[in-house]
Protein backbone atom coordinates (compact mmCIF):
# COMPACT_ATOMS: atom_id res chain seq x y z
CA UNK A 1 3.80 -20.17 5.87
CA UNK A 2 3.25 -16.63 5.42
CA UNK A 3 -0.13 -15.42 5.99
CA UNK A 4 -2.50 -12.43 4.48
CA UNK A 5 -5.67 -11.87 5.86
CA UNK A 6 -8.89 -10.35 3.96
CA UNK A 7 -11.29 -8.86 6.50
CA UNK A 8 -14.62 -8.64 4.00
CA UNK A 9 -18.09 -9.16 5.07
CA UNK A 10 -19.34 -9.15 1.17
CA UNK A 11 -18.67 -12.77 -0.06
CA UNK A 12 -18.51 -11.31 -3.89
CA UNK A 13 -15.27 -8.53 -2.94
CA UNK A 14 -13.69 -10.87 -0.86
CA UNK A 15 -13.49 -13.79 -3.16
CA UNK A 16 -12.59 -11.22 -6.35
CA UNK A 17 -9.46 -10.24 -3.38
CA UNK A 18 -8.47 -13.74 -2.57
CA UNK A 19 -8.15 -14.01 -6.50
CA UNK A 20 -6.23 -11.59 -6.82
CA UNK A 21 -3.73 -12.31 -4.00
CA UNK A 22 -3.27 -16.19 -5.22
CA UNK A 23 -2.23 -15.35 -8.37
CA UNK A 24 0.18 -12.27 -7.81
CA UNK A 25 1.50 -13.40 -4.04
CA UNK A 26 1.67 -17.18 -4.18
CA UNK A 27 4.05 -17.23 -1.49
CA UNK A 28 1.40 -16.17 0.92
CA UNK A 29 -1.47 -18.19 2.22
CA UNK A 30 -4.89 -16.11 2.13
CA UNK A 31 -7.08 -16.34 5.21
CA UNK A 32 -10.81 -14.62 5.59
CA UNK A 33 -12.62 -13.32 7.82
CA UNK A 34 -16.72 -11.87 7.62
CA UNK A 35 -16.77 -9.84 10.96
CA UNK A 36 -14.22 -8.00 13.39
CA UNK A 37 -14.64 -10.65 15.92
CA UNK A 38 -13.51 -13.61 13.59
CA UNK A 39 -10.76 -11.00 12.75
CA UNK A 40 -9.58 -10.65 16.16
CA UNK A 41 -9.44 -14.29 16.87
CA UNK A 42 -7.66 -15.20 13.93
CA UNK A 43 -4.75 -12.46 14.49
CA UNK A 44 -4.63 -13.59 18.50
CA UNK A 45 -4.20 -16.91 16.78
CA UNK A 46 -1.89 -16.75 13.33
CA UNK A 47 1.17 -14.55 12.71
CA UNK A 48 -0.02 -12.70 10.07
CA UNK A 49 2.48 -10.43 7.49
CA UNK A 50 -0.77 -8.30 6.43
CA UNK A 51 -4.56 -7.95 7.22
CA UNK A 52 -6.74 -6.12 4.71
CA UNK A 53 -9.27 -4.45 6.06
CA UNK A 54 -12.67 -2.95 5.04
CA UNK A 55 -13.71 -0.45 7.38
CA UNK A 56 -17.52 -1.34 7.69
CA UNK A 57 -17.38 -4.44 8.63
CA UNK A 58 -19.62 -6.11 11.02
CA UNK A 59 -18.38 -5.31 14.59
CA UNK A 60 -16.12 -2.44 13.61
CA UNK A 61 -16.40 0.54 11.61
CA UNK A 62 -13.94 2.99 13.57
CA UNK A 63 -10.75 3.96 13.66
CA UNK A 64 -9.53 1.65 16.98
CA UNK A 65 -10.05 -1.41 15.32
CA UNK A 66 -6.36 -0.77 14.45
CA UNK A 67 -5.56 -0.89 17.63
CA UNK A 68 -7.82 -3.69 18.73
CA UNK A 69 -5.86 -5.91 16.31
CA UNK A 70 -2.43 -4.51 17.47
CA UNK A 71 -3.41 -5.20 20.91
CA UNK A 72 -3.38 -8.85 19.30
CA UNK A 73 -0.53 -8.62 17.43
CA UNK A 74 1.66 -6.06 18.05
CA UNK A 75 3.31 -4.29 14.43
CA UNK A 76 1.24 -6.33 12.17
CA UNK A 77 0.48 -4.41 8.74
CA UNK A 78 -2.82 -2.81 8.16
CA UNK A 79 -4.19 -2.23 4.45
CA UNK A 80 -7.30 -0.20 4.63
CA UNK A 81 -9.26 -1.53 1.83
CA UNK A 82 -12.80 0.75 1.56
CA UNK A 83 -15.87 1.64 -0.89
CA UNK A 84 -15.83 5.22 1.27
CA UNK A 85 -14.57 8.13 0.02
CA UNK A 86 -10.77 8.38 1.32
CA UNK A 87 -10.73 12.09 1.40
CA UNK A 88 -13.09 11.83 3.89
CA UNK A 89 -12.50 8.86 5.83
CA UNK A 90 -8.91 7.91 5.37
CA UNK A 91 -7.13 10.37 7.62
CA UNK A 92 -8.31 8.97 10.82
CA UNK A 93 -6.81 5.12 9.98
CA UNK A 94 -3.59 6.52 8.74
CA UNK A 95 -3.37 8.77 12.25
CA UNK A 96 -4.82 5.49 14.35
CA UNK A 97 -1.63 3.78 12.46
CA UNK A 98 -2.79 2.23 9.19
CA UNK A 99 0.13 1.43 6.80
CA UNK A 100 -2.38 2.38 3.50
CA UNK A 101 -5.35 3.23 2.64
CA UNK A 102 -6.79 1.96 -1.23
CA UNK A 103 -10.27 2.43 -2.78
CA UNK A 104 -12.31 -0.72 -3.58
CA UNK A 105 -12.68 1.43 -6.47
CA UNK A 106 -8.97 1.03 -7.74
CA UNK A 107 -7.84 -0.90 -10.38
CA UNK A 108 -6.69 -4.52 -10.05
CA UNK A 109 -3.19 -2.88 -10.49
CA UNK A 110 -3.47 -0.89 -7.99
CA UNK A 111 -4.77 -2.91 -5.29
CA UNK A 112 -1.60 -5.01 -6.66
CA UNK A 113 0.41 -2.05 -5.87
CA UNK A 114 -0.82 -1.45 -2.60
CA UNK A 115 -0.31 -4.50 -1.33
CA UNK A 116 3.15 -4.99 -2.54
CA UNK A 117 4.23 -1.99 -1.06
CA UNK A 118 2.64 -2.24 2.41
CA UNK A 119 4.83 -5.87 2.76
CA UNK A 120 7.15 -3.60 1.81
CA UNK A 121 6.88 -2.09 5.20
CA UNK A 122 5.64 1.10 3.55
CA UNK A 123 3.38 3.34 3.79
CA UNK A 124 0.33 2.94 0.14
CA UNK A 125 -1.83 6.06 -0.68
CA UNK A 126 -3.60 6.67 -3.84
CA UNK A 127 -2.80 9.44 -5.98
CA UNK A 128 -5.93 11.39 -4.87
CA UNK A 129 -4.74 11.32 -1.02
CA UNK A 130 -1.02 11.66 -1.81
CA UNK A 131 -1.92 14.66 -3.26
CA UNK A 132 -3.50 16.12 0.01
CA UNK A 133 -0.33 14.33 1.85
CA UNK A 134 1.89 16.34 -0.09
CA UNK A 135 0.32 19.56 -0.07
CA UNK A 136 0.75 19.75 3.87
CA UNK A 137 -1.91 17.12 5.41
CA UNK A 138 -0.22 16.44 8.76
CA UNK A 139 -0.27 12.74 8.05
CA UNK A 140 2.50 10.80 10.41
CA UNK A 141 5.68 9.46 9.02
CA UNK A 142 4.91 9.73 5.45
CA UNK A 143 6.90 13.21 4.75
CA UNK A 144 10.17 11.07 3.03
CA UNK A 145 8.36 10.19 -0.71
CA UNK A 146 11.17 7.49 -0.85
CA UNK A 147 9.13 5.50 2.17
CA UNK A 148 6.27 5.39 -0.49
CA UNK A 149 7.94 3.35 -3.21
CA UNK A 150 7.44 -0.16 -3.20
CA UNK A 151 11.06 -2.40 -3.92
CA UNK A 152 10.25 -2.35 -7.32
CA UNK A 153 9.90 1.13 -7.50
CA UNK A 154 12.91 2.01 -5.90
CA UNK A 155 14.98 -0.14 -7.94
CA UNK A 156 13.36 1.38 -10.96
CA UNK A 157 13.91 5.01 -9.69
CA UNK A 158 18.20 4.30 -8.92
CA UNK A 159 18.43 2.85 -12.45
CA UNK A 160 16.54 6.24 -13.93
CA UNK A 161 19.01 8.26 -11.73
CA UNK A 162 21.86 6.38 -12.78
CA UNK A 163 20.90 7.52 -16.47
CA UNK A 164 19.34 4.18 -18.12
CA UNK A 165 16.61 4.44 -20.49
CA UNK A 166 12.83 2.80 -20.09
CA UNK A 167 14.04 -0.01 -22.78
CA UNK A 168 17.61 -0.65 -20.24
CA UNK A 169 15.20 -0.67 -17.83
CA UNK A 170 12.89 -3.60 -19.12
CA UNK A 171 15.36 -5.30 -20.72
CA UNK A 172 17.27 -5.55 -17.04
CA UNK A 173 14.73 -6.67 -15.24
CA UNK A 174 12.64 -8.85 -17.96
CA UNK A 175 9.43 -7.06 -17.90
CA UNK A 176 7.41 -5.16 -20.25
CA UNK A 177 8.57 -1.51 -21.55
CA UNK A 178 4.76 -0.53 -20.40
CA UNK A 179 5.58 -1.94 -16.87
CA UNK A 180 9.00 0.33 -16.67
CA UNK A 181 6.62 3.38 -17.92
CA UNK A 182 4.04 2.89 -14.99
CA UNK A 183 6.33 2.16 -12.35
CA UNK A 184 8.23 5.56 -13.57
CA UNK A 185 4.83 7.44 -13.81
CA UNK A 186 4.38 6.39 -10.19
CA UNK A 187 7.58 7.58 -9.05
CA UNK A 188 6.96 10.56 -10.41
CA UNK A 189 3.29 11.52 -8.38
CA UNK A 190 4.72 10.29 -5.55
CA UNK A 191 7.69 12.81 -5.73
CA UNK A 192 5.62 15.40 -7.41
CA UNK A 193 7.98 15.85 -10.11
CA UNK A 194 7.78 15.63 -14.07
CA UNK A 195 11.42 14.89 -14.96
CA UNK A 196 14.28 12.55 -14.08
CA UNK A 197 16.26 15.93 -13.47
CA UNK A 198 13.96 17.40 -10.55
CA UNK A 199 13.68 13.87 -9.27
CA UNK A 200 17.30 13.97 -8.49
CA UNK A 201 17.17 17.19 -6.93
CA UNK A 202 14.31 16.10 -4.46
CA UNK A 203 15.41 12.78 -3.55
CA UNK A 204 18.52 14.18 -2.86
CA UNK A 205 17.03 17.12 -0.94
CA UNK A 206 15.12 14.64 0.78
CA UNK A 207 18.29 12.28 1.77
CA UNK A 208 19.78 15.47 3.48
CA UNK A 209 17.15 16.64 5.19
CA UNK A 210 16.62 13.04 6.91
């Protein structure tokens, strides 16, 4: 069974979390924890494929509790999930090795988004911090824009490139035309780009320069 685990010491978040992740990952089992201790023996415990993590909870509140877990289990995905302000506090965890950072401020959709593209095996930043990413923030291994899309995303982007419009698009892949239009809006921040014409240029920039 694959496993996600919600690090939360307030009963109320956690719960609205382990809502969430029922009903838009069945696949996964969700597992809690209240402190960083219960946290630590779970992951020495359980293969896990992602622990969310709120950064004050009881018994951590620094950036080596990412690798206090790894020292657990080595590689396993880390989804910084905080009521701080990012700006402030985000750039340690994503330096210490965090895989995302989201606000408990986002939207449902959002927090969807991040989590999908973290078991992804890449690397989730709100617009707000992206846009410090991109304008030079020496973050590690998040330079490529393309390591930022989730599957969906990327999937959405090649069928843009390859010419097809938003209704193509939805039709293809049986979702809404308002689903396409997000997705593509997303694309778009994270390459920093306004049209399907400098978003080839970029991506293909990108693919030559790594």
């Amino acid at each position: 069974m694959r496993e996600i685990l919600i690090v939360e010491d307030h009963p109320i978040v956690s719960m609205a979390v382990e809502m969430t992740l029922r009903e838009n990952f069945p696949e996964f089992s969700v597992l809690k924890a209240d402190t960083f201790y219960n946290a630590l023996d779970i992951v020495s415990q359980i293969g896990l494929n992602l622990i969310i993590l709120d950064i004050g909870i009881p018994g951590g509140g620094t950036a080596s509790m990412i690798k206090n877990l790894r020292l657990k289990q080595r590689g396993v995905p880390i989804l910084i999930f905080s009521g701080l302000d990012e700006k402030t506090h985000a750039v340690s965890y994503i330096h210490a090795g965090a895989n995302g950072f989201v606000s408990k401020n986002a939207s449902e959709h959002e927090v969807i988004t991040a989590v999908d593209t973290v078991l992804s095996n890449r690397k989730y930043f709100s617009s707000d911090l992206w846009e410090l990413v991109v304008s030079g923030l020496p973050t590690p291994g998040v330079t490529n824009p393309v390591e930022m899309l989730t599957k969906r995303e990327t999937e959405i982007m090649d069928m843009l490139i390859m010419g097809k419009w938003t209704k193509e698009i939805a039709l293809e892949l049986h979702v809404k035309d308002t689903t396409v239009s997000t997705h593509k809006q997303n694309i778009f921040r994270k390459f920093d780009v306004t049209n399907i014409v400098e978003l080839v240029k970029k991506k293909s920039n990108f693919a030559r320069k790594y």
